[in-house]
C-alpha atoms as a PDB file:
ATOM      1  CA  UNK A   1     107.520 116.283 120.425  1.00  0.00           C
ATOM      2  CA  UNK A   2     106.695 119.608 119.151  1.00  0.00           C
ATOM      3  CA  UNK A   3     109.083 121.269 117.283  1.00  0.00           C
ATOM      4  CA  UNK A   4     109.010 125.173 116.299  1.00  0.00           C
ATOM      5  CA  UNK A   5     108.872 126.465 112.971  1.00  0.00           C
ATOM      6  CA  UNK A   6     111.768 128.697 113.397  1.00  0.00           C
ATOM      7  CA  UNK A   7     114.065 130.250 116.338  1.00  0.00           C
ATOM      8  CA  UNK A   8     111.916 132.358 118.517  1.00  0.00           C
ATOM      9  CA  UNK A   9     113.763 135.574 117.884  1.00  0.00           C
ATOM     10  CA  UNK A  10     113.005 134.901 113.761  1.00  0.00           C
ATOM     11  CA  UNK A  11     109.134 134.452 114.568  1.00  0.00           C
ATOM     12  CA  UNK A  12     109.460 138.366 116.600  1.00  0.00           C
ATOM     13  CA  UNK A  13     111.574 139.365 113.909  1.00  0.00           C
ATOM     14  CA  UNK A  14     108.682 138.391 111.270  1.00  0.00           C
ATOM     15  CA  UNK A  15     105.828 140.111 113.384  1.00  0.00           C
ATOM     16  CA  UNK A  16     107.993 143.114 113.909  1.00  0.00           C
ATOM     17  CA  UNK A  17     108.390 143.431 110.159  1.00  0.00           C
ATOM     18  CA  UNK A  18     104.488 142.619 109.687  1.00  0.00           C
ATOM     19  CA  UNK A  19     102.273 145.997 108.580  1.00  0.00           C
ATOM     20  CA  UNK A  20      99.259 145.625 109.166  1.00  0.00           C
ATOM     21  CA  UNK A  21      97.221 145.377 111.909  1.00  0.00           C
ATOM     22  CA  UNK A  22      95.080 142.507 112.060  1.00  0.00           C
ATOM     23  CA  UNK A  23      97.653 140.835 110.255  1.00  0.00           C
ATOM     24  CA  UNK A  24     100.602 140.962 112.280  1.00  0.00           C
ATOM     25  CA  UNK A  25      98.082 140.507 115.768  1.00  0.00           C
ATOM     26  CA  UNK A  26      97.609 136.941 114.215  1.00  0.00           C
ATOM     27  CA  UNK A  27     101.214 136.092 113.550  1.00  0.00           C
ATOM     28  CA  UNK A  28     101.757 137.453 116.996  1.00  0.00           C
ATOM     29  CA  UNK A  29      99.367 135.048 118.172  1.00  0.00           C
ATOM     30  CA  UNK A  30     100.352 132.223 116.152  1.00  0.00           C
ATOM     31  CA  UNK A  31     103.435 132.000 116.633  1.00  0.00           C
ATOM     32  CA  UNK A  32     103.096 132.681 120.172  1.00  0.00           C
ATOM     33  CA  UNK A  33     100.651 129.516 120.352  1.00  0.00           C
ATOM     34  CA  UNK A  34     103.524 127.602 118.537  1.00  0.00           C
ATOM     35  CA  UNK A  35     105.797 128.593 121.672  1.00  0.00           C
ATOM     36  CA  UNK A  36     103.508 127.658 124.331  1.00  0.00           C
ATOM     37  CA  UNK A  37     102.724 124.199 123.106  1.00  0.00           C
ATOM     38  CA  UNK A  38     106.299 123.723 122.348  1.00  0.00           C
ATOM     39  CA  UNK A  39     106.865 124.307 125.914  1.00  0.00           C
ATOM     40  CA  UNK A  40     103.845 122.895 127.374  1.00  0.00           C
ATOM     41  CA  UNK A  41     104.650 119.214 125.242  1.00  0.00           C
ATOM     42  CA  UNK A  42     108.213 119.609 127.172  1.00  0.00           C
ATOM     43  CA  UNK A  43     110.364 119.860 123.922  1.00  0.00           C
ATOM     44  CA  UNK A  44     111.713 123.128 125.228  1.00  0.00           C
ATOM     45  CA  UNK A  45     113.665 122.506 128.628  1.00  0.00           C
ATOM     46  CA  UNK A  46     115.782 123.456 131.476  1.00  0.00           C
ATOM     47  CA  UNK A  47     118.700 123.712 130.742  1.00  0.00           C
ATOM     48  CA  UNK A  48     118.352 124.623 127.675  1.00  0.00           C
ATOM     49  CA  UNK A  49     119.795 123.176 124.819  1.00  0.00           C
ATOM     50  CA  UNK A  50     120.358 123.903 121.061  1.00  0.00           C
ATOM     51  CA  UNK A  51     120.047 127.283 122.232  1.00  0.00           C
ATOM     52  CA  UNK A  52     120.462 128.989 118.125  1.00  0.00           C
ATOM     53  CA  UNK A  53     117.874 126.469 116.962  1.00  0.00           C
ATOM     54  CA  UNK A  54     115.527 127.465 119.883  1.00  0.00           C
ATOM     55  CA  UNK A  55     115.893 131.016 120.519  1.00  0.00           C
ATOM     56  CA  UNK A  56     118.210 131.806 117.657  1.00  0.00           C
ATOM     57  CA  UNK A  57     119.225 135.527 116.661  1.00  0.00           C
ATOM     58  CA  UNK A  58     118.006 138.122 114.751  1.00  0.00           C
ATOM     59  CA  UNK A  59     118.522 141.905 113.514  1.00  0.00           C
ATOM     60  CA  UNK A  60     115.193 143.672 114.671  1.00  0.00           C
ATOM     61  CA  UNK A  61     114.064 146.630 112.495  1.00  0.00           C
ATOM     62  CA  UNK A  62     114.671 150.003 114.205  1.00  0.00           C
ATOM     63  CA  UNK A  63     110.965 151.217 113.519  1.00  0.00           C
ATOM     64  CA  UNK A  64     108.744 148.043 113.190  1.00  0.00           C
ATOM     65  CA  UNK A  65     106.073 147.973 110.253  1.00  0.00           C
ATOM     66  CA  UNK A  66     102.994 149.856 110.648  1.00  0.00           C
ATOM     67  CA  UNK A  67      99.960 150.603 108.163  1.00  0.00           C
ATOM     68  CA  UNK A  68      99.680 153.360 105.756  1.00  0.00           C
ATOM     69  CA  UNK A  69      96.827 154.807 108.517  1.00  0.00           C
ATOM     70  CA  UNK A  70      96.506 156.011 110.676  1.00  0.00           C
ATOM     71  CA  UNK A  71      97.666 159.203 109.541  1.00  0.00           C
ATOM     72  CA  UNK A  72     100.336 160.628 112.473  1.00  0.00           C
ATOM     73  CA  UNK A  73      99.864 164.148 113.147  1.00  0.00           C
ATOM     74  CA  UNK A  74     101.137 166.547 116.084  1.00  0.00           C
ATOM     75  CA  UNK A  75      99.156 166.232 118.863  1.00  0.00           C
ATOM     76  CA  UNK A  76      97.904 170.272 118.113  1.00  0.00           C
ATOM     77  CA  UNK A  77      96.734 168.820 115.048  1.00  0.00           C
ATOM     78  CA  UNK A  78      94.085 165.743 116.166  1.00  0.00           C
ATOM     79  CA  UNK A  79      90.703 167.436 117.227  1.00  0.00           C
ATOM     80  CA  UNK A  80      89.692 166.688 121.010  1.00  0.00           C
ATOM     81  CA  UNK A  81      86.421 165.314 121.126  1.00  0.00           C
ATOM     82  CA  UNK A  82      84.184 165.041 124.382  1.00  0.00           C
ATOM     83  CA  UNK A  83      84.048 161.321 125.700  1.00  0.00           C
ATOM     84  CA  UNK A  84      80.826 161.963 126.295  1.00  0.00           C
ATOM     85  CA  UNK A  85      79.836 161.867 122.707  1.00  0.00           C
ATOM     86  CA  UNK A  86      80.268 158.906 120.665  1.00  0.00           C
ATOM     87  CA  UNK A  87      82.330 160.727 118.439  1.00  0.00           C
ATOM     88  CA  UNK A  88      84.684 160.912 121.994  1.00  0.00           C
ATOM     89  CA  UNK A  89      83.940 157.208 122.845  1.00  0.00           C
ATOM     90  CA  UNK A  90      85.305 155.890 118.916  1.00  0.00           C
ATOM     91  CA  UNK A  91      87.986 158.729 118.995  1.00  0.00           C
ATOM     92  CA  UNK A  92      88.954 157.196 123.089  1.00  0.00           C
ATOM     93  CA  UNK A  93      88.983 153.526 121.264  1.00  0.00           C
ATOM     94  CA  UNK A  94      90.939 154.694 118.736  1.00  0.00           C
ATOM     95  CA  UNK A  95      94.054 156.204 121.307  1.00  0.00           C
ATOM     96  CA  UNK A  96      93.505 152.944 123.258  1.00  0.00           C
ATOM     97  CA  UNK A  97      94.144 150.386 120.102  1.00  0.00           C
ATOM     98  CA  UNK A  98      97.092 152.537 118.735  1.00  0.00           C
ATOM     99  CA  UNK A  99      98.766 152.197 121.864  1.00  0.00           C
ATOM    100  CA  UNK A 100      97.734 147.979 122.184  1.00  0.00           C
ATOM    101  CA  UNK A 101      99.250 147.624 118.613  1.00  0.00           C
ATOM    102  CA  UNK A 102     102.859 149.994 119.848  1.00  0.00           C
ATOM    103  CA  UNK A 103     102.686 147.205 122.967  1.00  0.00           C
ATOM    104  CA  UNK A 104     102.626 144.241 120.427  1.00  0.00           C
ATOM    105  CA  UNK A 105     105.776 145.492 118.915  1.00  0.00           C
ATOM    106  CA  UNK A 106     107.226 146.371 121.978  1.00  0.00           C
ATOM    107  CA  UNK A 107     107.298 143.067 123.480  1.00  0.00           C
ATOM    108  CA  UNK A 108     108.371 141.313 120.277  1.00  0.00           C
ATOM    109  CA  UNK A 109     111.099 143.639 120.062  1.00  0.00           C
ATOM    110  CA  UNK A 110     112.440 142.671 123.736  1.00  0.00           C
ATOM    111  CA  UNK A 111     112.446 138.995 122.532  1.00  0.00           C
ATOM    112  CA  UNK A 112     114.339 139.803 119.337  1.00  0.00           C
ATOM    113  CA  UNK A 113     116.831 142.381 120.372  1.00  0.00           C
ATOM    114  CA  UNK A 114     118.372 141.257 123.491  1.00  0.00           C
ATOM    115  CA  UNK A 115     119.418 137.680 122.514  1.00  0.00           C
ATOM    116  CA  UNK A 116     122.582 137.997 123.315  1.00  0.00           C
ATOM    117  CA  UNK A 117     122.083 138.296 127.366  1.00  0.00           C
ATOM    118  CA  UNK A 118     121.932 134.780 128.550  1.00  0.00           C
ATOM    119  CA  UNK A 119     118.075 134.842 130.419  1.00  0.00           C
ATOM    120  CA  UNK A 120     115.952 131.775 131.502  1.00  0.00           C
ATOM    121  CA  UNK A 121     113.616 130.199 129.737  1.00  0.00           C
ATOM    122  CA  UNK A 122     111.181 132.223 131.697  1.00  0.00           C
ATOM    123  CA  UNK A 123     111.964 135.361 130.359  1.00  0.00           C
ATOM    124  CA  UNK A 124     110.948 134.024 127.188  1.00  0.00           C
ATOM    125  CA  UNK A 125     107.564 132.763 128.503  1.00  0.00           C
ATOM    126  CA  UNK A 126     106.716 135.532 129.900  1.00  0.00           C
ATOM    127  CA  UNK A 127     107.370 137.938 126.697  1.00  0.00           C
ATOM    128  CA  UNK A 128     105.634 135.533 124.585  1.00  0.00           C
ATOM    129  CA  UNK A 129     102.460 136.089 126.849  1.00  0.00           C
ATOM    130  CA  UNK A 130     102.618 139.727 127.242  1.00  0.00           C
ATOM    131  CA  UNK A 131     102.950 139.822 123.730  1.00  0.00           C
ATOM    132  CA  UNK A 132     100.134 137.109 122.762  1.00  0.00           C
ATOM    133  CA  UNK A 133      97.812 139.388 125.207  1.00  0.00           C
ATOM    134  CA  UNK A 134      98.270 142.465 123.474  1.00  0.00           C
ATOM    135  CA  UNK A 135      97.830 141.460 120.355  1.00  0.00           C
ATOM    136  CA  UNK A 136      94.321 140.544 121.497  1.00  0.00           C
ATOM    137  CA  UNK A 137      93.729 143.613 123.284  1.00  0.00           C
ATOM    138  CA  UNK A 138      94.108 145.077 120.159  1.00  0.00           C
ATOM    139  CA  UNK A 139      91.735 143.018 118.690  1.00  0.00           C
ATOM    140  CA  UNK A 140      89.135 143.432 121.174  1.00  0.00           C
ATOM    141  CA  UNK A 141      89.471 146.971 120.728  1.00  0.00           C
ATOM    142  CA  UNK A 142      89.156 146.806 117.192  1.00  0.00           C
ATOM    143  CA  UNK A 143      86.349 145.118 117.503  1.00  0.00           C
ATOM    144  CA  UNK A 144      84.105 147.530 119.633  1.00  0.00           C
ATOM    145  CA  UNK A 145      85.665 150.513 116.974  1.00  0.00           C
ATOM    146  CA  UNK A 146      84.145 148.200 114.191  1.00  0.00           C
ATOM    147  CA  UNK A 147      81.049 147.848 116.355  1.00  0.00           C
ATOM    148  CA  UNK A 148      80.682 151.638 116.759  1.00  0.00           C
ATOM    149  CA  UNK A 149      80.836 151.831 112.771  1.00  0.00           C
ATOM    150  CA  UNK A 150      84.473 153.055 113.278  1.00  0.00           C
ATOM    151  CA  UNK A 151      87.838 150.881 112.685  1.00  0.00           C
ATOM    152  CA  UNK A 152      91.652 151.292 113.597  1.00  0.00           C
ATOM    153  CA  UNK A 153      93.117 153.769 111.525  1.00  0.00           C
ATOM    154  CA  UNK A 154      90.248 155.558 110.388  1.00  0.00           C
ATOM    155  CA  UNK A 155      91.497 158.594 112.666  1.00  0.00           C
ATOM    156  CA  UNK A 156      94.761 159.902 112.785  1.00  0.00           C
ATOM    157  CA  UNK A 157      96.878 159.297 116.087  1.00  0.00           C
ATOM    158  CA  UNK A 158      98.978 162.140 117.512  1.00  0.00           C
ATOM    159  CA  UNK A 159     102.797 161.362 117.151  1.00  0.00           C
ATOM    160  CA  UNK A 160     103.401 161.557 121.346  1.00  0.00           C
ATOM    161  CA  UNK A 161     101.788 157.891 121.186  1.00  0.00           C
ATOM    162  CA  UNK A 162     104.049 157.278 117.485  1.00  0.00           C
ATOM    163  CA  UNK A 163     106.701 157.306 116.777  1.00  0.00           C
ATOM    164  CA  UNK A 164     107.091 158.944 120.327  1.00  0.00           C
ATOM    165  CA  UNK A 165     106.231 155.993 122.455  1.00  0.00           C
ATOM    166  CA  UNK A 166     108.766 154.122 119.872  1.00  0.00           C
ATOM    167  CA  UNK A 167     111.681 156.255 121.512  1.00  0.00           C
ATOM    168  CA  UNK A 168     111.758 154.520 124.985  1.00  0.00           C
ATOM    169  CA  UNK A 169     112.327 151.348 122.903  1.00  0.00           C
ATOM    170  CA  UNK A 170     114.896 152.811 120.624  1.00  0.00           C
ATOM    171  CA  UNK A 171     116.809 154.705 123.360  1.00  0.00           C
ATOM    172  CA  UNK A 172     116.980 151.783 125.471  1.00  0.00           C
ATOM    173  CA  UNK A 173     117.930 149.374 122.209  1.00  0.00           C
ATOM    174  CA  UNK A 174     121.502 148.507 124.131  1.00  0.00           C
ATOM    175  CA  UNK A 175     120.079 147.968 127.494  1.00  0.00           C
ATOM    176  CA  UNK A 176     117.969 145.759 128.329  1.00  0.00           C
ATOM    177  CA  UNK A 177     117.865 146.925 132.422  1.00  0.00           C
ATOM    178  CA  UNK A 178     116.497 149.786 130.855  1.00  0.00           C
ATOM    179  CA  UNK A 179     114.027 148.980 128.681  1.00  0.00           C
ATOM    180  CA  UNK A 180     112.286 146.652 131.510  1.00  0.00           C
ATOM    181  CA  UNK A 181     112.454 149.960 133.479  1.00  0.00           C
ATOM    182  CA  UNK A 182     110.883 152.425 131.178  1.00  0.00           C
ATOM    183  CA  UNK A 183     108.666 150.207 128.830  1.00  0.00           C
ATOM    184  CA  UNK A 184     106.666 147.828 131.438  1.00  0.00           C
ATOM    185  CA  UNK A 185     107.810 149.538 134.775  1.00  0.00           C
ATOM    186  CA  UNK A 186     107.184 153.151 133.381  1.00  0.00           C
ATOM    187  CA  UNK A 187     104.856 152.913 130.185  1.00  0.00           C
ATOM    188  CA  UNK A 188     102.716 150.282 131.038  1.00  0.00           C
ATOM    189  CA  UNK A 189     102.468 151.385 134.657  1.00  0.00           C
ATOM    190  CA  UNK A 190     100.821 154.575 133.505  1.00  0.00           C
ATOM    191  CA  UNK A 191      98.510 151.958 131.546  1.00  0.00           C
ATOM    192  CA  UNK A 192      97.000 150.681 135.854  1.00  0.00           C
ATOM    193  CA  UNK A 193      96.473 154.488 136.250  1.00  0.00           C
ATOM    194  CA  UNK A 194      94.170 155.501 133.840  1.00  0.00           C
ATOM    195  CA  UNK A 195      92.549 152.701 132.257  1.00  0.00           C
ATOM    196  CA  UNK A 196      89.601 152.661 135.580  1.00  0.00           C
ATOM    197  CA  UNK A 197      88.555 156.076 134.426  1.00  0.00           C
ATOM    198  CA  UNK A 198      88.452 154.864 130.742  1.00  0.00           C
ATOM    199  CA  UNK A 199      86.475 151.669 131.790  1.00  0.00           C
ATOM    200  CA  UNK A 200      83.786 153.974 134.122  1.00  0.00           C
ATOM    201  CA  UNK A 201      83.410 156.289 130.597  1.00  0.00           C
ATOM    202  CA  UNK A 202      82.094 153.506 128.596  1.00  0.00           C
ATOM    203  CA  UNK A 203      80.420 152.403 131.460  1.00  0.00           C
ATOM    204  CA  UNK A 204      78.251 155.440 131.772  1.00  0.00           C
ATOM    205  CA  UNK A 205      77.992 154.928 128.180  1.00  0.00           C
ATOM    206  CA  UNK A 206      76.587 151.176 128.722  1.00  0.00           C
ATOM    207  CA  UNK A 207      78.717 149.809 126.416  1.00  0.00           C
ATOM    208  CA  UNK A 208      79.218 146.959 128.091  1.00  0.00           C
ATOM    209  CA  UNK A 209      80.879 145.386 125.340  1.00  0.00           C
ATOM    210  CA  UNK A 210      83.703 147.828 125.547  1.00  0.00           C
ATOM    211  CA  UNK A 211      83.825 147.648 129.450  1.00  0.00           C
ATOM    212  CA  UNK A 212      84.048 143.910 129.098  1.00  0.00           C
ATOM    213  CA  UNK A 213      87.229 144.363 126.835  1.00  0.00           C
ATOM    214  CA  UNK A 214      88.924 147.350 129.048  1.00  0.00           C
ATOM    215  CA  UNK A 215      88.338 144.848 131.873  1.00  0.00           C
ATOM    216  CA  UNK A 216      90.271 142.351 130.832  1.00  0.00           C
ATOM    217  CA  UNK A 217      93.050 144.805 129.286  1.00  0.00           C
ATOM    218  CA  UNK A 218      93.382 145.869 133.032  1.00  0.00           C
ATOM    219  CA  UNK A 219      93.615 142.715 134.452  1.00  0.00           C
ATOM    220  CA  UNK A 220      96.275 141.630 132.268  1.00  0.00           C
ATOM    221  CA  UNK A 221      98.381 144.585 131.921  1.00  0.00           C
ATOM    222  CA  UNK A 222      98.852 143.726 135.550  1.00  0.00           C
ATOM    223  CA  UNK A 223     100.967 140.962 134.465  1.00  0.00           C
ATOM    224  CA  UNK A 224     103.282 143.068 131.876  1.00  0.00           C
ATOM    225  CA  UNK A 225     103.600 145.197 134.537  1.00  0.00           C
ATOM    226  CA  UNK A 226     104.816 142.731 137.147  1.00  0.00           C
ATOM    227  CA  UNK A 227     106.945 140.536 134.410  1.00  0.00           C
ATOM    228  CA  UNK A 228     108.895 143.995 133.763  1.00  0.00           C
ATOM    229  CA  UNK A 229     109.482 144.291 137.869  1.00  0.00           C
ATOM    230  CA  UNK A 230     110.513 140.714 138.087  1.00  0.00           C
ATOM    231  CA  UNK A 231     112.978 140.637 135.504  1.00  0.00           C
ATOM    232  CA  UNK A 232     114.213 144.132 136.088  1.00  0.00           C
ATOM    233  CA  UNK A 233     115.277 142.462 139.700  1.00  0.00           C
ATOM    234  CA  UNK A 234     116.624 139.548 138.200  1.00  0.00           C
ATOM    235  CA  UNK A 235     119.173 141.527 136.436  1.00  0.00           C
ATOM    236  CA  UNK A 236     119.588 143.500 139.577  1.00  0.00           C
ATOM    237  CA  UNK A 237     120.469 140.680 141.199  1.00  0.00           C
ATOM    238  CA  UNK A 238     122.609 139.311 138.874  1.00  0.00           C
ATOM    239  CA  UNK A 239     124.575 142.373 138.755  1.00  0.00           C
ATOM    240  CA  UNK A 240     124.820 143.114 142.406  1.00  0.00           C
ATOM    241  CA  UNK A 241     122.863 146.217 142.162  1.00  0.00           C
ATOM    242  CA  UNK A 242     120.045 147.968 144.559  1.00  0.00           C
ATOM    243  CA  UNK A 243     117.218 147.890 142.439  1.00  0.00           C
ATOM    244  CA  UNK A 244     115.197 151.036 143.490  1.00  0.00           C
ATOM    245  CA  UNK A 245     118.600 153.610 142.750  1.00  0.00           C
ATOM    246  CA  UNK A 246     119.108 151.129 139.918  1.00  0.00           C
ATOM    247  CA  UNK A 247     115.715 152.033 138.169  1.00  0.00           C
ATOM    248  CA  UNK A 248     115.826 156.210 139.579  1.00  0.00           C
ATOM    249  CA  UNK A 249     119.033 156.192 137.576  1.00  0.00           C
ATOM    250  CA  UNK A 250     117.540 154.351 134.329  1.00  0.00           C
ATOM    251  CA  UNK A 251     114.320 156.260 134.549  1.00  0.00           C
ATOM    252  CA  UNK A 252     116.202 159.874 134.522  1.00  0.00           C
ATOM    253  CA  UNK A 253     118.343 158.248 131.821  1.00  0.00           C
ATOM    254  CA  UNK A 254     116.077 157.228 129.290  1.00  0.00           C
ATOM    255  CA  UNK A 255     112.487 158.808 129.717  1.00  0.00           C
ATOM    256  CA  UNK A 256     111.607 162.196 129.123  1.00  0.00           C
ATOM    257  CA  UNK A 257     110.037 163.702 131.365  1.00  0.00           C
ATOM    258  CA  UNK A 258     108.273 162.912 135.125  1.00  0.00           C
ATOM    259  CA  UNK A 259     105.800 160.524 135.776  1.00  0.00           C
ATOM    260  CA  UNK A 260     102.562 161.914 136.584  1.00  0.00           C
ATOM    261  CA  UNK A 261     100.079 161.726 139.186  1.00  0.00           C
ATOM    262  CA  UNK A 262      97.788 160.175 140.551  1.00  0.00           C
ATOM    263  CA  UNK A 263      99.133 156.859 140.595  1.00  0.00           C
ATOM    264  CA  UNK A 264      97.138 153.430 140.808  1.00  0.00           C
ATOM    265  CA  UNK A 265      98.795 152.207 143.987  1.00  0.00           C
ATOM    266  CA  UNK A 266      97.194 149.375 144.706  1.00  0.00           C
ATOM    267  CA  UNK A 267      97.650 148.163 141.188  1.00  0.00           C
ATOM    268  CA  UNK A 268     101.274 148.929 141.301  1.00  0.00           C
ATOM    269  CA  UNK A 269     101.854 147.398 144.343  1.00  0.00           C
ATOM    270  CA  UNK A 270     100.282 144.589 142.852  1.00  0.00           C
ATOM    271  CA  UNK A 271     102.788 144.166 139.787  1.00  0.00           C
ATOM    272  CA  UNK A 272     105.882 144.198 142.441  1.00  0.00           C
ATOM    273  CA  UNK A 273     105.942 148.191 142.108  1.00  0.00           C
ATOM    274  CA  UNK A 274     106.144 149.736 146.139  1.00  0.00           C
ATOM    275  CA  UNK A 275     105.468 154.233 146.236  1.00  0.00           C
ATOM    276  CA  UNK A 276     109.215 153.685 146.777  1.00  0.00           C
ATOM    277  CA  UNK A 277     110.157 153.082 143.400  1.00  0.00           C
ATOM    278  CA  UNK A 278     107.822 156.007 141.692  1.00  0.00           C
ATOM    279  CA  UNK A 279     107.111 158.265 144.029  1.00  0.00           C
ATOM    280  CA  UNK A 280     110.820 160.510 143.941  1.00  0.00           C
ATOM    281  CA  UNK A 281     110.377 160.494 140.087  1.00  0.00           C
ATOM    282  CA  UNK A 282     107.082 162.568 140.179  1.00  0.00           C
ATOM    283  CA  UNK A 283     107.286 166.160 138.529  1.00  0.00           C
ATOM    284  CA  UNK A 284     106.569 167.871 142.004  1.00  0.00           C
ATOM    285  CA  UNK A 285     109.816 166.351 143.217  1.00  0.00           C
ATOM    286  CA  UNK A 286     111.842 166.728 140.421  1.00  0.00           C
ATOM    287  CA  UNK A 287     110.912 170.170 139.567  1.00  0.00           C
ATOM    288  CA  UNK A 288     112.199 170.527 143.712  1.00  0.00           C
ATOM    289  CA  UNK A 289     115.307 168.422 143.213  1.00  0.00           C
ATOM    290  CA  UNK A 290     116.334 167.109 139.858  1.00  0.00           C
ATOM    291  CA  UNK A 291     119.929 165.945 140.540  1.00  0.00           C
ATOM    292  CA  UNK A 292     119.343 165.193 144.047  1.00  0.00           C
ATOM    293  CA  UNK A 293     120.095 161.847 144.725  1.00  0.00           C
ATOM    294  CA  UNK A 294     117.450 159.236 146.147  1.00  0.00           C
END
């Protein structure tokens, strides 16, 4: 039998407290390898057992690691460059990769902080891959920056990606219904909307290299998006509550501002997401009718 090195909630701990990039992408990856054989050679079962030597506990940073760069400025402050240009495509890259390395945290953190709520084994799985997949989105990214003559961090990001895409995460640090509802259901939602457009820039480009690695951070995010829906029901469920006011309410809780059109239906749909769901928490509508009730 396999056994893991440590409780799974010590190994997100470790990544969350892990700096740099390309380092903490390949504990993310190891120890998410470590997990998945574990599983896969059956010594982690249903029902499980040992539950502190397998999942374990841990106290999760507030603000994870990050490198010194790049530097974090206010979005006024980072020059806008035409994607057009290659100075666009690298500065494009560079957005995208900040946001894969946020995603790698974010997903560690759900593992780490929310111990305490009794979830299946499944939940577990399904973190572990999210996370494991972003880690090498960010890599892939990376690696067409480093292939443009460019690498992560030698821009500065804009601080509405971070520390601001941190504060869905730290608002929601108590409740985990609402961090599957903002994070994957919200955040990475927005992620099926705008990513085709990105892909048909470096397209036009023929960078096909890049295109190849946008491709496959579509398809994927897919899955992030759906394992936020289907756990966000789960709880539902549990809990005897109607999931679509359920998420209205969480989403007018805890993110800040509307979501914004045009949305990726088919995607959405997709990743367990109906118009139903999004739709009523557009600006248009709540500019019309901000306490009205769904």
């Amino acid at each position: 039998m396999i056994a893991l090195s440590r409780p799974l909630a010590e190994m997100a701990d470790a990544v969350l407290r892990t700096a740099d990039g390309r380092e903490k992408t390949t504990l993310a990856r190891k120890y998410a390898a470590e997990w998945i054989a574990a599983r896969q050679d059956g010594a982690i079962t249903t029902p499980l057992t040992h539950r502190e030597a397998i999942i374990g506990a841990a106290t999760p940073p507030d603000f994870p690691a990050r490198p010194e760069k790049p530097e974090l400025k206010d979005p006024r402050d980072v020059p806008r460059r035409r994607p057009g240009t290659r100075e666009g495509q690298i500065a494009l890259l560079h957005a995208v990769a900040h946001i894969e390395l946020n995603a790698v945290d974010l997903h560690w953190d759900i593992i780490a902080r929310f111990t305490d709520t009794l979830m299946p084994l499944g939940f577990y799985d399904d973190w572990v891959k999210a996370a494991d997949e972003e880690a090498k989105h960010f890599n892939l990214v990376n690696d067409c920056l480093e292939a443009l003559g460019s690498h992560y961090g030698a821009l500065p990001a804009h601080t509405g990606m971070w520390p601001g895409m941190w504060r869905a995460a730290e608002d929601t640090a108590q409740d985990l219904m609402g961090r599957l509802a903002v994070v994957p259901m919200v955040l990475e939602a927005r992620g099926l909307d705008v990513t085709p457009g990105m892909i048909e820039v470096f397209r036009k480009a023929k960078l096909d290299d890049t295109v190849a690695a946008l491709e496959v951070i579509y398809a994927e995010e897919v899955g992030h998006v759906a394992y936020g829906s289907k756990w966000f029901h789960f709880l539902c469920g549990r809990h005897e509550l109607d999931p679509k006011e359920t998420f209205h309410s969480l989403v007018r809780t805890y993110f800040h501002g509307s979501l914004k059109q045009p949305f990726n239906e088919e995607k959405r749909a997709e990743a367990g997401l109906p118009p139903d769901f999004y739709w009523p928490l557009t600006d248009d509508v709540r500019a019309k009718s901000p306490n009205k009730a769904d």
